[in-house]
N, C-alpha and C. Protein backbone atom coordinates (compact mmCIF):
# COMPACT_ATOMS: atom_id res chain seq x y z
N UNK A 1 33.63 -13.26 -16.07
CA UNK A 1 32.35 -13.43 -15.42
C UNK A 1 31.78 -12.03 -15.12
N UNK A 2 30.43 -11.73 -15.42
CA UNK A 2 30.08 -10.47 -15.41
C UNK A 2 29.26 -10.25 -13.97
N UNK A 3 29.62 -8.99 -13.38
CA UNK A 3 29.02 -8.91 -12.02
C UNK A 3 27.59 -8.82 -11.95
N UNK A 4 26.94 -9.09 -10.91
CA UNK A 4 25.56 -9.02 -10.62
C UNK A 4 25.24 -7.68 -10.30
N UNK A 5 24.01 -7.32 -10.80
CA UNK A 5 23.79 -5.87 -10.91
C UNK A 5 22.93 -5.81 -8.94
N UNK A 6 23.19 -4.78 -8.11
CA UNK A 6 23.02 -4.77 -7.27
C UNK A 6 21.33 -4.03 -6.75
N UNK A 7 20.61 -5.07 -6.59
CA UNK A 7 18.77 -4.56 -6.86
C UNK A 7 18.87 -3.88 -5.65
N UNK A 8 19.12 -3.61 -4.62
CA UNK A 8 18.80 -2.21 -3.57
C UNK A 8 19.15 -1.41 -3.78
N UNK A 9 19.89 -1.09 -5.30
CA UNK A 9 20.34 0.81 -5.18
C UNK A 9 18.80 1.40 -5.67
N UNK A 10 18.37 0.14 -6.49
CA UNK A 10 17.17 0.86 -7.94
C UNK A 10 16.20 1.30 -6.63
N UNK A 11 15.52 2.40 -6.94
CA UNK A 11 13.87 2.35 -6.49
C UNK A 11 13.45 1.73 -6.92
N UNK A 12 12.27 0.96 -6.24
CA UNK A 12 10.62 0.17 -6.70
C UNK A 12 10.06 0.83 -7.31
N UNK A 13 9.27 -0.23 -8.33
CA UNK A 13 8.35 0.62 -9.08
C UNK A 13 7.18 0.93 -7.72
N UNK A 14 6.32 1.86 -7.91
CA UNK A 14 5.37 2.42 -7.12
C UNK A 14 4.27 3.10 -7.56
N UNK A 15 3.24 2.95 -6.54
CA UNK A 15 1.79 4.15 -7.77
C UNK A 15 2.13 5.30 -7.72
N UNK A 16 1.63 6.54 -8.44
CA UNK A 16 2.01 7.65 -8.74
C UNK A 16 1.87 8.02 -6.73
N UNK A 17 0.69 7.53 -6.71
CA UNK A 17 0.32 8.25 -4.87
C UNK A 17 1.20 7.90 -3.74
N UNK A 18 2.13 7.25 -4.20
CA UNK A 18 2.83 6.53 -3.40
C UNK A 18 4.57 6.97 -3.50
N UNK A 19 4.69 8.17 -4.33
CA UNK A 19 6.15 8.21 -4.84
C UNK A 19 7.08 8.94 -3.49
N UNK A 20 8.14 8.62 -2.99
CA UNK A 20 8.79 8.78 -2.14
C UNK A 20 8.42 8.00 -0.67
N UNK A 21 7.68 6.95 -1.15
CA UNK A 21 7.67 5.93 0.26
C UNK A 21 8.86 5.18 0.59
N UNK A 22 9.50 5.48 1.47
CA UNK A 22 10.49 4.73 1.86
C UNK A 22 9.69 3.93 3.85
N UNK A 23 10.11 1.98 3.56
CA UNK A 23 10.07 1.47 4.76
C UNK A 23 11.59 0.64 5.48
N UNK A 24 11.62 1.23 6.49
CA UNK A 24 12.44 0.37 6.84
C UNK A 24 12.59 -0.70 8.47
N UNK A 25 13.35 -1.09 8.40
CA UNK A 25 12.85 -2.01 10.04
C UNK A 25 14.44 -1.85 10.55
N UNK A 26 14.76 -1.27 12.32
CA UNK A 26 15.42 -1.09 12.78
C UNK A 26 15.99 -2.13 13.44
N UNK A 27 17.24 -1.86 13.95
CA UNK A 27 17.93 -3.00 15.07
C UNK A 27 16.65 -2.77 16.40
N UNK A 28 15.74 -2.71 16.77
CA UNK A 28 14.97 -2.94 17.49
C UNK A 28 13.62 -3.31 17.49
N UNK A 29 13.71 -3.86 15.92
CA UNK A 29 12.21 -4.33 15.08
C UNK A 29 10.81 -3.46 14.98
N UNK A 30 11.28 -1.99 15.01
CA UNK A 30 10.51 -1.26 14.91
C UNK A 30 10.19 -0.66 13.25
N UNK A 31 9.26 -0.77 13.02
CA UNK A 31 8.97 0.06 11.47
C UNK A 31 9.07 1.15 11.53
N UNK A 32 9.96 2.03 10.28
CA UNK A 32 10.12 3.34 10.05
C UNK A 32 9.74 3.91 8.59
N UNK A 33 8.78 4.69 8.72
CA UNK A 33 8.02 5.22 7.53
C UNK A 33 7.63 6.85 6.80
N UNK A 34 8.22 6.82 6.04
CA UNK A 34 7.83 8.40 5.39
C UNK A 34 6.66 8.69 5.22
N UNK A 35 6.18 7.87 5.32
CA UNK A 35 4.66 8.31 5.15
C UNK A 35 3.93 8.04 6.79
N UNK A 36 2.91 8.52 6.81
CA UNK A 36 1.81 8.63 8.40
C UNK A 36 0.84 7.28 8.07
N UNK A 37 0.74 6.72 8.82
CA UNK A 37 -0.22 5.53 8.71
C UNK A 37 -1.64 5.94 8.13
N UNK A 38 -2.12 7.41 8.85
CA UNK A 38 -2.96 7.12 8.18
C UNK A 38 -3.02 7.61 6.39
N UNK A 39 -2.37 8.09 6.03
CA UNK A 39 -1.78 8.52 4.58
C UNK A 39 -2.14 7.10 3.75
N UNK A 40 -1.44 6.02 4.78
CA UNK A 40 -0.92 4.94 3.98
C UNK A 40 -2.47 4.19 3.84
N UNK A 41 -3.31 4.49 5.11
CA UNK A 41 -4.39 3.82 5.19
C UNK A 41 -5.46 4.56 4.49
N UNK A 42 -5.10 5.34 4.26
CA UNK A 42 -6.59 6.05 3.10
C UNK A 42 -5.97 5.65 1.23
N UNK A 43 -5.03 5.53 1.09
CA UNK A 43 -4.29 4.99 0.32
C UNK A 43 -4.77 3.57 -0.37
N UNK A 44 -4.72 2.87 1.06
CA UNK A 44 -5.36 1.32 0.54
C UNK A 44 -6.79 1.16 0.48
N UNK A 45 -7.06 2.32 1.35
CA UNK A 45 -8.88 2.27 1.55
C UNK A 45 -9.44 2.50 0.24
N UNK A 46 -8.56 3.45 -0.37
CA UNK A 46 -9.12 4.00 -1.77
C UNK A 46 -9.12 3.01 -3.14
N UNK A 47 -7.52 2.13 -2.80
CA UNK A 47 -7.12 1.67 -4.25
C UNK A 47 -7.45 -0.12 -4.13
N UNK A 48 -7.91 -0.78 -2.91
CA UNK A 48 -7.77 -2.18 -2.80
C UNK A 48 -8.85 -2.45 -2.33
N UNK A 49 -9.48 -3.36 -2.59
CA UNK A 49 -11.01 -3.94 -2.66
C UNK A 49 -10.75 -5.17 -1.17
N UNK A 50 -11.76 -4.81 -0.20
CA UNK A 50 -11.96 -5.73 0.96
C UNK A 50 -12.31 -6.78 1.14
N UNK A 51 -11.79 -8.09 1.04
CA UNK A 51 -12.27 -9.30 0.60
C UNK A 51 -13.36 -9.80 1.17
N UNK A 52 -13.02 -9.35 3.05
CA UNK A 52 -13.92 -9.69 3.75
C UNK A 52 -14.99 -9.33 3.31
N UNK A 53 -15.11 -7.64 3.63
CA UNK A 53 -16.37 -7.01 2.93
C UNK A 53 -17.32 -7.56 1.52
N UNK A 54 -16.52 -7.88 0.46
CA UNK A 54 -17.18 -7.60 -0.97
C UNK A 54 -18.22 -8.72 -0.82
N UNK A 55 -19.04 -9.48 -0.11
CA UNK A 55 -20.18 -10.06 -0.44
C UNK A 55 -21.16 -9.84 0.27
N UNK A 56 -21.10 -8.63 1.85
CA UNK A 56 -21.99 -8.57 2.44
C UNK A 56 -23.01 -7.43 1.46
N UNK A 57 -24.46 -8.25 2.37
CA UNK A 57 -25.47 -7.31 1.79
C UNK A 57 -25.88 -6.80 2.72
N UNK A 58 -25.49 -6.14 3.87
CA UNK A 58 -25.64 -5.42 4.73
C UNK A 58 -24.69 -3.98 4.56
N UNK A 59 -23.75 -3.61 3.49
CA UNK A 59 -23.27 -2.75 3.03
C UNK A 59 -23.26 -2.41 1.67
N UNK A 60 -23.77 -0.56 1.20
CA UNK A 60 -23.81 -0.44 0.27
C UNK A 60 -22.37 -0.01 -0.40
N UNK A 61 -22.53 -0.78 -1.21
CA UNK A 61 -21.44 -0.28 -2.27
C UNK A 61 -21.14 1.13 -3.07
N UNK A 62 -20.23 1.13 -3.60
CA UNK A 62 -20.27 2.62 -4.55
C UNK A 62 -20.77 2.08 -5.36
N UNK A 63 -21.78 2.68 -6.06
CA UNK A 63 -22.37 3.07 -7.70
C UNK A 63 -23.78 1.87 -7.09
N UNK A 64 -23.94 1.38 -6.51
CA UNK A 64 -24.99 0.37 -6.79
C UNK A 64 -25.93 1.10 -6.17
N UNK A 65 -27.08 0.97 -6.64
CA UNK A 65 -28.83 1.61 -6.08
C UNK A 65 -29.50 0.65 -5.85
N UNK A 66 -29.75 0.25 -4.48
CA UNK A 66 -30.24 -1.01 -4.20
C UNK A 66 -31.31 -0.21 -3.57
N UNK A 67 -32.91 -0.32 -3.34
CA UNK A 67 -34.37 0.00 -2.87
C UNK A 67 -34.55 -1.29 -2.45
C-alpha cells in the first residue's frame, strides 16, 4: 500500500505579489501574518473586482468617460 503524500509540507500556489505569505491561527484564535493588513488590502483592492460596488452609477470606474 503506497503512502499518502503529505499536502502541508508543499507551498500553495500563489500570485507572484503574494510570494512568501504565510497565515496562521494560534492556540488563542488570533491570526498571524507575514504580511501587514494593509499590504494585503491594497493587494485585493488592486486584483479583485467589488461586487457590491460594480453596478453603482454613482461611481466612476477605471477607463470609462462618462459626461
Amino acid at each position: 500500500m503506497a503512502k499518502k503524500k503529505n499536502k502541508k509540507d508543499a507551498d500553495p500556489k500563489v500570485h507572484e505579489d503574494l510570494k512568501g505569505f504565510k497565515m496562521d491561527i494560534n492556540s488563542f484564535g488570533e491570526i498571524n501574518s507575514s504580511f501587514s493588513i494593509d499590504k494585503i488590502n491594497e493587494f485585493l483592492n488592486k486584483n479583485v473586482e467589488d461586487k457590491k460596488l460594480k453596478d453603482r452609477d454613482d461611481l466612476d470606474s477605471e477607463g470609462s468617460d462618462k459626461e
